[in-house]
C-alpha atoms as a PDB file:
ATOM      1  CA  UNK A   1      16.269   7.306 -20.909  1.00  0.00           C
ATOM      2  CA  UNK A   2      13.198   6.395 -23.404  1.00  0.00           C
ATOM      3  CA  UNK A   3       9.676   6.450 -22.951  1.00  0.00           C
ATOM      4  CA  UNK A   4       9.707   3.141 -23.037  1.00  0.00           C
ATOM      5  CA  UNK A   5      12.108   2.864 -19.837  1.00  0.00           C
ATOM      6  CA  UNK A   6      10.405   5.450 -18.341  1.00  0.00           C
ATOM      7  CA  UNK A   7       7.451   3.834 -18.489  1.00  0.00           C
ATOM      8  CA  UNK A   8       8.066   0.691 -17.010  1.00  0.00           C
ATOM      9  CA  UNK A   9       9.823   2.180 -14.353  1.00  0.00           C
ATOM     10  CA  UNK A  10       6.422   4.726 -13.433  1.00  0.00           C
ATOM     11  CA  UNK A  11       5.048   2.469 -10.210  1.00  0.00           C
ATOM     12  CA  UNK A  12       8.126   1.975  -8.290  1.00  0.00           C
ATOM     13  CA  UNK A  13       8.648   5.876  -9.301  1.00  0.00           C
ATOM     14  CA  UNK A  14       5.354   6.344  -7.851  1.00  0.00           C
ATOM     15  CA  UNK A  15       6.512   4.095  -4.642  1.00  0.00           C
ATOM     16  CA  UNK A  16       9.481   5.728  -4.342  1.00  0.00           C
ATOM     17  CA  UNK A  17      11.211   2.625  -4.571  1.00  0.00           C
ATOM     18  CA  UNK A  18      13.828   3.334  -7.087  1.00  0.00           C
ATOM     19  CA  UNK A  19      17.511   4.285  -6.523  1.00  0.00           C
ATOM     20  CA  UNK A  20      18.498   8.113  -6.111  1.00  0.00           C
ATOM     21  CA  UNK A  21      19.818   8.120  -9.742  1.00  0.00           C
ATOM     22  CA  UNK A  22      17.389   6.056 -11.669  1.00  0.00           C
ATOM     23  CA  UNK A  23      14.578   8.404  -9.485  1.00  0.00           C
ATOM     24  CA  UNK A  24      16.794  11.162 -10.801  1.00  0.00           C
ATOM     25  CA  UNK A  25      17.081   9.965 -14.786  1.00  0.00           C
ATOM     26  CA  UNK A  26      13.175   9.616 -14.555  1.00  0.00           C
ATOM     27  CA  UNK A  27      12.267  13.085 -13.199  1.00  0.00           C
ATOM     28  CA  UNK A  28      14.389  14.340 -15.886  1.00  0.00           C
ATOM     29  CA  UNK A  29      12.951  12.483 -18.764  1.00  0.00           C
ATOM     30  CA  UNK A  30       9.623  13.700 -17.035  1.00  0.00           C
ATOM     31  CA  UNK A  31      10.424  17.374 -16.908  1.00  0.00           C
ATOM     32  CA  UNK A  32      11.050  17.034 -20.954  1.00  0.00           C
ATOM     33  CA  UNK A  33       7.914  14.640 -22.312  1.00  0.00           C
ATOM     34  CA  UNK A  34       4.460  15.518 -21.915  1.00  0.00           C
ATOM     35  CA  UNK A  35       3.682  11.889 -23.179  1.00  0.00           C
ATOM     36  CA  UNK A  36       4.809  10.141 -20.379  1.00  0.00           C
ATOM     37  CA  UNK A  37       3.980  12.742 -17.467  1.00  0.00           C
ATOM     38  CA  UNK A  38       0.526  12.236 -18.744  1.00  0.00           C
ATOM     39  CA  UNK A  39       0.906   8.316 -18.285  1.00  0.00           C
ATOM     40  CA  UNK A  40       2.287   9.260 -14.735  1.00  0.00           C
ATOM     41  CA  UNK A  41      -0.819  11.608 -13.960  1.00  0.00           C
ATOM     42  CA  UNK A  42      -2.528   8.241 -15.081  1.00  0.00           C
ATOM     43  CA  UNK A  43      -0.886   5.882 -13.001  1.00  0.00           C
ATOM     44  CA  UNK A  44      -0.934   8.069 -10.093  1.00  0.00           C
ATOM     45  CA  UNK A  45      -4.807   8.543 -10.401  1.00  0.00           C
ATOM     46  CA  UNK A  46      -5.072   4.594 -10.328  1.00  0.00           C
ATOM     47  CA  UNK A  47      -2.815   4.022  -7.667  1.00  0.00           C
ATOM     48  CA  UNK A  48      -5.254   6.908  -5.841  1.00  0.00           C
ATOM     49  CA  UNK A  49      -8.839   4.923  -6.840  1.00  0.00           C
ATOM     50  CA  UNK A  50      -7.058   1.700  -5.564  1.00  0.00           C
ATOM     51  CA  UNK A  51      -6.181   3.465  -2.204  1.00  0.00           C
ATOM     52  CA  UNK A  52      -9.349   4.924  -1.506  1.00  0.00           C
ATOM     53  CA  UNK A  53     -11.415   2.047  -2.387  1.00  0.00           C
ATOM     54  CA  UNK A  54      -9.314  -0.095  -0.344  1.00  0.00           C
ATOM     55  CA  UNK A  55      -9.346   2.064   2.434  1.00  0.00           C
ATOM     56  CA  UNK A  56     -13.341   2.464   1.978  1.00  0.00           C
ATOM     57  CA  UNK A  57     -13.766  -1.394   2.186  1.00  0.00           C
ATOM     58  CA  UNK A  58     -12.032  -0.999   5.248  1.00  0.00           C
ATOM     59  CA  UNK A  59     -14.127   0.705   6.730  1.00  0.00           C
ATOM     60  CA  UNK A  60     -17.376  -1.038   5.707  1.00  0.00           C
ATOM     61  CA  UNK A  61     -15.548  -3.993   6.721  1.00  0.00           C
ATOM     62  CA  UNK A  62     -15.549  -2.447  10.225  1.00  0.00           C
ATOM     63  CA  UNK A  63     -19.070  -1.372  10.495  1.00  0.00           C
ATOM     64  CA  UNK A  64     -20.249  -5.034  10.381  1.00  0.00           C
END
């Protein structure tokens, strides 16, 4: 698999919404490039800031 596959398949990774084997092909092709673990450890950190701030205007949502 290429970066470039990789790459494009990083949110549903993160969502754990791909198949058992493409899941599989990724975490292997992670294990081997720094490159694209460090544009997971990016896309994880955003997916993170999104949560939290959506969970924070949640809550201020609530206190009004």
């Amino acid at each position: 698999m290429s970066c470039n596959d990789v790459q494009a398949k990083l949110a549903p990774y993160l969502g754990e919404r791909l198949p058992a084997g493409a899941a599989g092909a990724v975490r292997a092709h992670l294990a081997a490039c720094a490159a694209c673990r460090g544009a997971l450890d990016e896309q994880s950190a955003l997916r993170e800031a999104l949560t939290r701030g959506v969970t924070e205007a949640s809550e201020d949502a609530t206190l009004e």
